[in-house]
C-alpha atoms as a PDB file:
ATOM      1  CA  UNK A   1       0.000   0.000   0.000  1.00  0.00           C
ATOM      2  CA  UNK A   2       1.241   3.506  -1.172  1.00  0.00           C
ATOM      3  CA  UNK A   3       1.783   5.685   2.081  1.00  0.00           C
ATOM      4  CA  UNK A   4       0.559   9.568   0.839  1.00  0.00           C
ATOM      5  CA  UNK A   5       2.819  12.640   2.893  1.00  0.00           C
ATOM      6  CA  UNK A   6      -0.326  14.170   4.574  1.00  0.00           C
ATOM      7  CA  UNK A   7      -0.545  17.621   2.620  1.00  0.00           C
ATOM      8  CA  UNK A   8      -2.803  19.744   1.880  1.00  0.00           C
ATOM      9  CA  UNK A   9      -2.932  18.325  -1.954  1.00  0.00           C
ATOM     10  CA  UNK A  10      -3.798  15.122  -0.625  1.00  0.00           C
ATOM     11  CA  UNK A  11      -7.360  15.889   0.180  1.00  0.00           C
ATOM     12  CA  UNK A  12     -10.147  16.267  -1.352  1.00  0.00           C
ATOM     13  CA  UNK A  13     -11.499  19.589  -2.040  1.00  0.00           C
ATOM     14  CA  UNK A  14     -15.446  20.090  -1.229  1.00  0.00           C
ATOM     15  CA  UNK A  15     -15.798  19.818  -4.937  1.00  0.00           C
ATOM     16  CA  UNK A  16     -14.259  16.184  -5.064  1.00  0.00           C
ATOM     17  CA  UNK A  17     -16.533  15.290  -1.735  1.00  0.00           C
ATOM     18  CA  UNK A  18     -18.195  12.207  -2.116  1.00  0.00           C
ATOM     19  CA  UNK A  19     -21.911  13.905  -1.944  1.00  0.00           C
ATOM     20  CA  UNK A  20     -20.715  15.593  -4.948  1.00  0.00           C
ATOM     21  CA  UNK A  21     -19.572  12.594  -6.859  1.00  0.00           C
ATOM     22  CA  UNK A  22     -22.113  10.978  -9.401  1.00  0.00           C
ATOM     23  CA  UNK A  23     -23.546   7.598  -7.404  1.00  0.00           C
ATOM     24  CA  UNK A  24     -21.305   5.545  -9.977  1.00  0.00           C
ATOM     25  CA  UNK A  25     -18.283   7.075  -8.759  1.00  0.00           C
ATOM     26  CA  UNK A  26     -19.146   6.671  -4.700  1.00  0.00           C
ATOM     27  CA  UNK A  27     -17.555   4.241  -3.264  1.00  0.00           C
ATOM     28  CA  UNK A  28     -19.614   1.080  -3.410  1.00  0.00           C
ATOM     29  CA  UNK A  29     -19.063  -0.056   0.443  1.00  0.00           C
ATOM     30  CA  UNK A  30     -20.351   3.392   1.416  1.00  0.00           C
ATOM     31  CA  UNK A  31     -23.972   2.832  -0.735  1.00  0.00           C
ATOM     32  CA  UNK A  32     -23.531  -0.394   1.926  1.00  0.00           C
ATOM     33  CA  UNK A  33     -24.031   1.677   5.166  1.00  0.00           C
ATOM     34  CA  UNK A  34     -27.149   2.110   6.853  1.00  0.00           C
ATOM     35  CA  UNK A  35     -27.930   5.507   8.545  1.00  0.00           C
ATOM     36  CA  UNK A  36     -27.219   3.471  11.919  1.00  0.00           C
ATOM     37  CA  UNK A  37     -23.670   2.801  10.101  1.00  0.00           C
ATOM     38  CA  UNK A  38     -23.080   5.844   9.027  1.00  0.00           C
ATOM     39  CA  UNK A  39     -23.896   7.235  12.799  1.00  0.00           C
ATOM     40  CA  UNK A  40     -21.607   5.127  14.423  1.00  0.00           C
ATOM     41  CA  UNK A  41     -18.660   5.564  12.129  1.00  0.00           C
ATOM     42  CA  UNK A  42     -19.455   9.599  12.801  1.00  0.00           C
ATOM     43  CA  UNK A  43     -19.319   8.914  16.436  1.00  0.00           C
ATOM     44  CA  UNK A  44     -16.291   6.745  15.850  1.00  0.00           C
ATOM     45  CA  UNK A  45     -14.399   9.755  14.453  1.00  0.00           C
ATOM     46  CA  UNK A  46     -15.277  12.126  16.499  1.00  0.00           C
ATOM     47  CA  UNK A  47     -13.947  10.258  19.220  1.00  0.00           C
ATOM     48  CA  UNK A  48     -10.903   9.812  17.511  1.00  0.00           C
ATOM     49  CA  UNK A  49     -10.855   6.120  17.282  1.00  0.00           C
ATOM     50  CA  UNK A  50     -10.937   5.809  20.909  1.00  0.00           C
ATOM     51  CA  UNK A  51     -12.954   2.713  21.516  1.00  0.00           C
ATOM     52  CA  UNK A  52     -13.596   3.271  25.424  1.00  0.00           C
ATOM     53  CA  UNK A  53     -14.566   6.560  24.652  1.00  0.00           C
ATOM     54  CA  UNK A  54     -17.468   5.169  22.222  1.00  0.00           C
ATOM     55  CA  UNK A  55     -18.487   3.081  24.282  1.00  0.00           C
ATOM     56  CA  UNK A  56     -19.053   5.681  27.415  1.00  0.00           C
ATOM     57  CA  UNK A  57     -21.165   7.499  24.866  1.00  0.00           C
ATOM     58  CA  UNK A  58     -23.397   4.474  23.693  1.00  0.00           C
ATOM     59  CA  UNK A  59     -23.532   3.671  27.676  1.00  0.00           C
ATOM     60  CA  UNK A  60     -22.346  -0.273  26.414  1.00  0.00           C
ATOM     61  CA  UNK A  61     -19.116  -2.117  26.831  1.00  0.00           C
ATOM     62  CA  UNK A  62     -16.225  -1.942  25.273  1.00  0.00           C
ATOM     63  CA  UNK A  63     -16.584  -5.670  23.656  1.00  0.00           C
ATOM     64  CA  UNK A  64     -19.596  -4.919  22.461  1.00  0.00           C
ATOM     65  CA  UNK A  65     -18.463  -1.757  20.584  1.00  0.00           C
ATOM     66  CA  UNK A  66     -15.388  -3.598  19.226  1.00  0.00           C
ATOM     67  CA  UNK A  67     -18.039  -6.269  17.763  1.00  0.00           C
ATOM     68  CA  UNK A  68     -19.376  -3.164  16.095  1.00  0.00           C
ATOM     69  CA  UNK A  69     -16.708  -1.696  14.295  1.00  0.00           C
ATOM     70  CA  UNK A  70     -15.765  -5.412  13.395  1.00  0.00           C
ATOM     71  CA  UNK A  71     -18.651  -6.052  11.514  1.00  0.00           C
ATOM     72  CA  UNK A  72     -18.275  -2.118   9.784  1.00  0.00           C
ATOM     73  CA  UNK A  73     -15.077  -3.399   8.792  1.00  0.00           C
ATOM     74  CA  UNK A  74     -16.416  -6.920   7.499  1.00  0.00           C
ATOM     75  CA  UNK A  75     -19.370  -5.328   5.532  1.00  0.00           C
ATOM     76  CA  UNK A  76     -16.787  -2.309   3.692  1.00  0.00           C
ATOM     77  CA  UNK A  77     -14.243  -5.441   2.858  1.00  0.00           C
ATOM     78  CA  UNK A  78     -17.746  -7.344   1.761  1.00  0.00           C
ATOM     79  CA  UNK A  79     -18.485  -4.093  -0.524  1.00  0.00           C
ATOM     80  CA  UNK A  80     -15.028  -4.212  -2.049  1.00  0.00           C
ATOM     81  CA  UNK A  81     -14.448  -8.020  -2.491  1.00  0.00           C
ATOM     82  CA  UNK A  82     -17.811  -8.904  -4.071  1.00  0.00           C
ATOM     83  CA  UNK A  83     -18.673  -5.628  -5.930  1.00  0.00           C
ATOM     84  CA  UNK A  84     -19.468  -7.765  -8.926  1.00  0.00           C
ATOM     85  CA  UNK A  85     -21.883  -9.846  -6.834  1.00  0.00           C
ATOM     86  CA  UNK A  86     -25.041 -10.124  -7.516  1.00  0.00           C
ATOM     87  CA  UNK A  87     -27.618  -7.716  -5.245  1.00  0.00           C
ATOM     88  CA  UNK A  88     -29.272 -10.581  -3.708  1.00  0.00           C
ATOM     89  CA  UNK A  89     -25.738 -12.150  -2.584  1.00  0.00           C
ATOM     90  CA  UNK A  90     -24.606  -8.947  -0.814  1.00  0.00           C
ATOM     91  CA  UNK A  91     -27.938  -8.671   0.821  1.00  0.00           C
ATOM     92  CA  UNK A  92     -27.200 -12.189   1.605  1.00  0.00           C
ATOM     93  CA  UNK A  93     -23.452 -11.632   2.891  1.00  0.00           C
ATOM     94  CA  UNK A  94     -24.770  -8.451   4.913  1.00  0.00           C
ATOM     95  CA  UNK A  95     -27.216 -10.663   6.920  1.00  0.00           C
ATOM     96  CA  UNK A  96     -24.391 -12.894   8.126  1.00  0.00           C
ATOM     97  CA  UNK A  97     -22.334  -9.635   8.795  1.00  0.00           C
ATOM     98  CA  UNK A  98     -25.158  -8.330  10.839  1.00  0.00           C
ATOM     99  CA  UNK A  99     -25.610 -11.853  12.698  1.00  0.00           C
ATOM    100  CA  UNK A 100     -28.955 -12.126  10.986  1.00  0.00           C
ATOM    101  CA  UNK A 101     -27.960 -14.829   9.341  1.00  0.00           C
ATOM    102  CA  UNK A 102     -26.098 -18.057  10.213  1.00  0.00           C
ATOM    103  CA  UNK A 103     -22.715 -19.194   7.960  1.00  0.00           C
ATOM    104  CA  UNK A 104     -24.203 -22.895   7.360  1.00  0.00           C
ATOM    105  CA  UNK A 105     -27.697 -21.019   6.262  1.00  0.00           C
ATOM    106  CA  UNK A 106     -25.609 -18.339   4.237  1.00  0.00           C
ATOM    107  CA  UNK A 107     -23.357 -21.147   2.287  1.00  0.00           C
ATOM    108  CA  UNK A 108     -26.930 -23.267   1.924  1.00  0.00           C
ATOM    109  CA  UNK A 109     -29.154 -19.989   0.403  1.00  0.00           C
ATOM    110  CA  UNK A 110     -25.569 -19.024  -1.644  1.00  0.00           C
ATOM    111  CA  UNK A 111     -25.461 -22.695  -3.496  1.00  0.00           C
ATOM    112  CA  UNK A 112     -29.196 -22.940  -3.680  1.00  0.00           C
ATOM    113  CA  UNK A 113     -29.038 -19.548  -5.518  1.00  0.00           C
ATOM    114  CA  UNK A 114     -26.354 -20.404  -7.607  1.00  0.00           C
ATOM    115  CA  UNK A 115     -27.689 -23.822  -8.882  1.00  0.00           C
ATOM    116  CA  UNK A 116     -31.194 -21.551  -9.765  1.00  0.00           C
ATOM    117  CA  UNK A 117     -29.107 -18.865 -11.832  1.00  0.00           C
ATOM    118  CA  UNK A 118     -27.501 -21.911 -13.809  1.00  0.00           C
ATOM    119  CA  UNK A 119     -30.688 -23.650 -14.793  1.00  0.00           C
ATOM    120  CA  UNK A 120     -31.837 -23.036 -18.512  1.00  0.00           C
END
């Protein structure tokens, strides 16, 4: 990964903001995030990464934020690994993100779906 010298060239001008960017050009994990998402990851800034601090502001443990952010962090690398998945299998891989759905039921509704698509 390319390390950029933090400058002020290096970021984005309001004109280059994401809200200003056509929604083909948005990053695809962030189209991902629900307004709960986007929340947290606001909080999560503003408390400069600080965990503990989070939590204290939810009123919730620490673990429990850190399950959180882990699950932000699964659904963005979801976004990015599978962006030429079909709509129904990120919906899919979201539900097991967001411990709606179990991995053996996941893998079971991913084949099944699969095997459909590749009937004539």
């Amino acid at each position: 990964m390319k390390v950029m010298p933090m400058n002020d060239e290096n970021f984005p001008s309001e004109s280059q903001s994401v809200e200003n960017r056509p929604p083909e050009v948005r990053p695809a994990w962030l189209g991902g995030m629900s307004e709960e998402d986007l929340g947290f990851i606001r909080r999560f800034l503003m408390a400069s990464g600080s965990l503990k601090d989070v939590a204290t502001e939810y009123g919730i443990s620490y673990p429990t934020v850190r399950l959180r952010l882990d699950r932000l962090i699964e659904k963005i690398r979801l976004y990015e690994s599978h962006a030429a998945t079909s709509r129904f299998e990120r919906l899919l891989r979201e539900a097991h993100i967001d411990g709606k759905l179990d991995y053996p039921t996941l893998t079971a509704l991913l084949a099944a779906y699969r095997q459909e698509k590749e009937r004539p």
